[in-house]
C-alpha atoms as a PDB file:
ATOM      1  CA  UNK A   1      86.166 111.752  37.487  1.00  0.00           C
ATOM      2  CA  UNK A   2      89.381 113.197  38.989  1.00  0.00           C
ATOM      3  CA  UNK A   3      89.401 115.850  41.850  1.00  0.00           C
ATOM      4  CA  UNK A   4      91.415 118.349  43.025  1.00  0.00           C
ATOM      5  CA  UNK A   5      93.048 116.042  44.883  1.00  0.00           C
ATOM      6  CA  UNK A   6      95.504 115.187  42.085  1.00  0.00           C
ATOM      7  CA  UNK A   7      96.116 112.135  40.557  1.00  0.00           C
ATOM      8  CA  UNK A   8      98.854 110.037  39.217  1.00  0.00           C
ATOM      9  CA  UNK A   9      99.430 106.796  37.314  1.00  0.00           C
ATOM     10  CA  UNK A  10     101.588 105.618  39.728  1.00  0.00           C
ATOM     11  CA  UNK A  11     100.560 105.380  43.220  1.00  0.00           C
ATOM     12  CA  UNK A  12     104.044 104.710  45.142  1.00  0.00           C
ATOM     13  CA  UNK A  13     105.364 108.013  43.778  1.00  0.00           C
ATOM     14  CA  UNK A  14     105.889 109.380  47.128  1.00  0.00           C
ATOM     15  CA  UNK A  15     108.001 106.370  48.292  1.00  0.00           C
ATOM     16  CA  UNK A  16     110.090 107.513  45.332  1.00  0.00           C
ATOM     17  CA  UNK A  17     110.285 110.788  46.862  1.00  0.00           C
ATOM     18  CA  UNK A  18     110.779 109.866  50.281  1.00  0.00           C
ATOM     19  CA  UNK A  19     113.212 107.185  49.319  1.00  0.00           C
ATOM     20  CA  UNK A  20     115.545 109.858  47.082  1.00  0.00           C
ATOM     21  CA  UNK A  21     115.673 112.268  50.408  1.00  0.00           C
ATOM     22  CA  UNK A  22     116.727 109.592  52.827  1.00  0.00           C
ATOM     23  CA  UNK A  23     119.323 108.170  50.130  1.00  0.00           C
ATOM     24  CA  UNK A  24     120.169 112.184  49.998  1.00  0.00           C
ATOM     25  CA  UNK A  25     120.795 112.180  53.889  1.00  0.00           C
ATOM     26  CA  UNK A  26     122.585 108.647  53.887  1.00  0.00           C
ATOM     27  CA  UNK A  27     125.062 109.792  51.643  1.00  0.00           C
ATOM     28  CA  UNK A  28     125.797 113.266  52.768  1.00  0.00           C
ATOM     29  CA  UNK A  29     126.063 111.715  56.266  1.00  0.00           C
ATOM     30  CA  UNK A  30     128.527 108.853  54.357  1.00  0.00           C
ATOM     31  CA  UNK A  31     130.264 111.929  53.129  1.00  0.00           C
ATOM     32  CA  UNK A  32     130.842 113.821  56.423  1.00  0.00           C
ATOM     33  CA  UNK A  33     131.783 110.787  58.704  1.00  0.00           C
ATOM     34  CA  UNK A  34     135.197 110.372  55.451  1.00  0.00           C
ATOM     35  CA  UNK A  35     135.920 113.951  55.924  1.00  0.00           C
ATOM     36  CA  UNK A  36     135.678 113.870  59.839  1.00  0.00           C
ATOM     37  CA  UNK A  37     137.747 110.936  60.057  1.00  0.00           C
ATOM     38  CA  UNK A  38     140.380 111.677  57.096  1.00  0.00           C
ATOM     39  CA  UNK A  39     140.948 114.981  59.323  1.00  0.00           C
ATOM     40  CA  UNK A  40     141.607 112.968  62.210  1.00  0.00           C
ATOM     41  CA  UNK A  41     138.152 112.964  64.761  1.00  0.00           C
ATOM     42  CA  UNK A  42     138.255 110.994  67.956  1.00  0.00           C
ATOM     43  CA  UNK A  43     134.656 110.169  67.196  1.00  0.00           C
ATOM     44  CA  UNK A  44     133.698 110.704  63.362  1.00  0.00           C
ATOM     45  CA  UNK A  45     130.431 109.263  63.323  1.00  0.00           C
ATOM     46  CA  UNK A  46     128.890 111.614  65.979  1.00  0.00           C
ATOM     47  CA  UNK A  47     130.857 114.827  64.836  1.00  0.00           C
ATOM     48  CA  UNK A  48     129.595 114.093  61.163  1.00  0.00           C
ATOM     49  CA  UNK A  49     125.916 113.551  62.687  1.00  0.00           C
ATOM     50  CA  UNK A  50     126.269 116.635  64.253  1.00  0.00           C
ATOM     51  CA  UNK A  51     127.783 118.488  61.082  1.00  0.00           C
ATOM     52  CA  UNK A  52     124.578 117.251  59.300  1.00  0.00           C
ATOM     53  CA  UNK A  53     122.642 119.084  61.893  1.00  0.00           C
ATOM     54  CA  UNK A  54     124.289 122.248  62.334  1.00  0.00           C
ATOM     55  CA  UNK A  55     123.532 123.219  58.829  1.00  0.00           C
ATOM     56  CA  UNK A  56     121.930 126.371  59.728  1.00  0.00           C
ATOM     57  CA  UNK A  57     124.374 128.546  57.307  1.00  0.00           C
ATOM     58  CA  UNK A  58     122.289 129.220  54.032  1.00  0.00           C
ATOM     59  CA  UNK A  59     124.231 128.957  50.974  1.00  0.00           C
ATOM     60  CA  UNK A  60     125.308 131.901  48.906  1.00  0.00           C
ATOM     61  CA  UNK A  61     122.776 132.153  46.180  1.00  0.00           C
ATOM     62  CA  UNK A  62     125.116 131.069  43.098  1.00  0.00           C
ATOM     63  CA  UNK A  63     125.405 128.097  45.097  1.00  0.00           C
ATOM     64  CA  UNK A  64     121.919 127.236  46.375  1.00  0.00           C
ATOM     65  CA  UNK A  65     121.105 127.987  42.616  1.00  0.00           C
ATOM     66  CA  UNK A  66     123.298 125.047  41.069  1.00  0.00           C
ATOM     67  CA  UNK A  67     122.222 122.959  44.438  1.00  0.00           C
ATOM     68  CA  UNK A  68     118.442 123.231  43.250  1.00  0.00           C
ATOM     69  CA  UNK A  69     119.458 122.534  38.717  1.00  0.00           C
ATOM     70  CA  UNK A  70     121.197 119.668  39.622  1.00  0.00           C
ATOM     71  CA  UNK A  71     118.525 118.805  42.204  1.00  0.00           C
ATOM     72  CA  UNK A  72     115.699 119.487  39.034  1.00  0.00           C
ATOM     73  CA  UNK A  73     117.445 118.142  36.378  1.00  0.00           C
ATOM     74  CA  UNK A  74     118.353 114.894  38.463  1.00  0.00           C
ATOM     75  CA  UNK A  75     114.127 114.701  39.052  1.00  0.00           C
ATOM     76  CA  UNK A  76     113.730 115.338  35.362  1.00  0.00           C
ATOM     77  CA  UNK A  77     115.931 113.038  34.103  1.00  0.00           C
ATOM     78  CA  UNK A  78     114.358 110.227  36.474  1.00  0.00           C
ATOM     79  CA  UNK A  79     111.281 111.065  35.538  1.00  0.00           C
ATOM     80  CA  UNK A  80     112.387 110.646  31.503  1.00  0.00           C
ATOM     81  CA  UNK A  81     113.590 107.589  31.893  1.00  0.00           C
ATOM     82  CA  UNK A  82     110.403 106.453  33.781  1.00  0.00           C
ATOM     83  CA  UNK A  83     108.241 107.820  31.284  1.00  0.00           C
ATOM     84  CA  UNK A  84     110.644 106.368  28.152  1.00  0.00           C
ATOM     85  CA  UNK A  85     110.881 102.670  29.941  1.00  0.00           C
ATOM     86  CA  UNK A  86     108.308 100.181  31.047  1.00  0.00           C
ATOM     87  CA  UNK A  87     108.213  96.786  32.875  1.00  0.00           C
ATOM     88  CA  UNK A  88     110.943  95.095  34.874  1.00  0.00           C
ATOM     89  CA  UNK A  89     113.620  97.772  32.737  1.00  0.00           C
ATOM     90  CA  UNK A  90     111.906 100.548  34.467  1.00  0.00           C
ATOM     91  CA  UNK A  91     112.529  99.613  38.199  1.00  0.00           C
ATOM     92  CA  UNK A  92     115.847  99.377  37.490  1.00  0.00           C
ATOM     93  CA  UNK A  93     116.560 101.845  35.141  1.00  0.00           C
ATOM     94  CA  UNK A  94     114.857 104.813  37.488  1.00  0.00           C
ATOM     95  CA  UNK A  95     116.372 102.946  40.301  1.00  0.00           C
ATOM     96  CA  UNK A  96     120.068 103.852  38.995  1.00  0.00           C
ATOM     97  CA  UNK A  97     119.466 107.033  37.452  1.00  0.00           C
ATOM     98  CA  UNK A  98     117.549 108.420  40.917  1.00  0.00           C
ATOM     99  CA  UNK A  99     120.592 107.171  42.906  1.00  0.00           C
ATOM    100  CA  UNK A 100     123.111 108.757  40.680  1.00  0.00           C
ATOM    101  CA  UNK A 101     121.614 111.892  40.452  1.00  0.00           C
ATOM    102  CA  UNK A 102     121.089 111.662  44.237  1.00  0.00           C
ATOM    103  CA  UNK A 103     124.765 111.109  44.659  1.00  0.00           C
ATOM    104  CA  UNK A 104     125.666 114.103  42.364  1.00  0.00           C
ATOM    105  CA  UNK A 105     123.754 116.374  44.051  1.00  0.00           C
ATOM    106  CA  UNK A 106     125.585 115.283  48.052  1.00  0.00           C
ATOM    107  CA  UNK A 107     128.553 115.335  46.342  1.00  0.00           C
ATOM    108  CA  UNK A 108     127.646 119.072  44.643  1.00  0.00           C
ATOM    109  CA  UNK A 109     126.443 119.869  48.505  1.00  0.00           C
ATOM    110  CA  UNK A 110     129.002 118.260  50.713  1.00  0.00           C
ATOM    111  CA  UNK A 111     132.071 119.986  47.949  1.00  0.00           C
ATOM    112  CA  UNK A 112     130.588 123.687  48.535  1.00  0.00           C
ATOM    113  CA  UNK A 113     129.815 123.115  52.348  1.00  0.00           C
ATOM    114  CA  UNK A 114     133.138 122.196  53.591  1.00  0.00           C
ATOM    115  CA  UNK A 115     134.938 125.242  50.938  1.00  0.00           C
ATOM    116  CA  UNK A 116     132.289 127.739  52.473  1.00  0.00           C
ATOM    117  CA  UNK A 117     133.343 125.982  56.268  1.00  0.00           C
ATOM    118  CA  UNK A 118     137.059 126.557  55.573  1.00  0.00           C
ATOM    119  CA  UNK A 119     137.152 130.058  53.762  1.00  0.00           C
ATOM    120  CA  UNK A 120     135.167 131.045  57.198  1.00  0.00           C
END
């Protein structure tokens, strides 16, 4: 009998999730601490910390729209590939595709952040 609780096949699906935001916040930080030290920072790692936190600044809606499809279609895709592979082939398959589509959508972010920083 299943409850309103929800259930799932897969129990570790929210290590999936958490595991896809923290590789989202490694790589934006990755991507701030190149841009703060390509522009010449005395300290690059703390500035691009503090970059990462100072995102207070909502995005214009065109971009928070494309921000959240590539964000959705990234989940979907990872979530076809689960569903289309099995064994061994799965790890590694939804592995890959999470982390690319998880590195699309930091690169998507970071790109639009630091045009929206310098047209201000």
């Amino acid at each position: 009998m299943y409850l309103a609780r929800g259930s799932s096949d897969d129990p570790y699906v929210w290590l999936w999730v958490l595991g896809a935001l923290a590789l989202y916040a490694l790589i934006s930080y990755g991507l701030a601490y190149r841009a703060r030290s390509r522009r010449g920072s005395a300290h690059p790692a703390h500035d691009a910390l503090h970059d990462l936190k100072d995102r207070e600044d909502p995005q214009p809606p065109e971009n928070r729209f494309f921000s959240r499809l590539i964000m959705l279609g990234g989940a979907g895709l990872t979530g076809l590939v689960a569903y289309l592979t099995s064994g061994a082939l799965r790890v590694v398959t939804v592995g890959l595709t999470a982390v690319l589509a998880v590195a699309v959508w930091a690169y998507y972010d970071h790109r639009t952040e630091t045009r929206a920083a310098a047209q201000r």
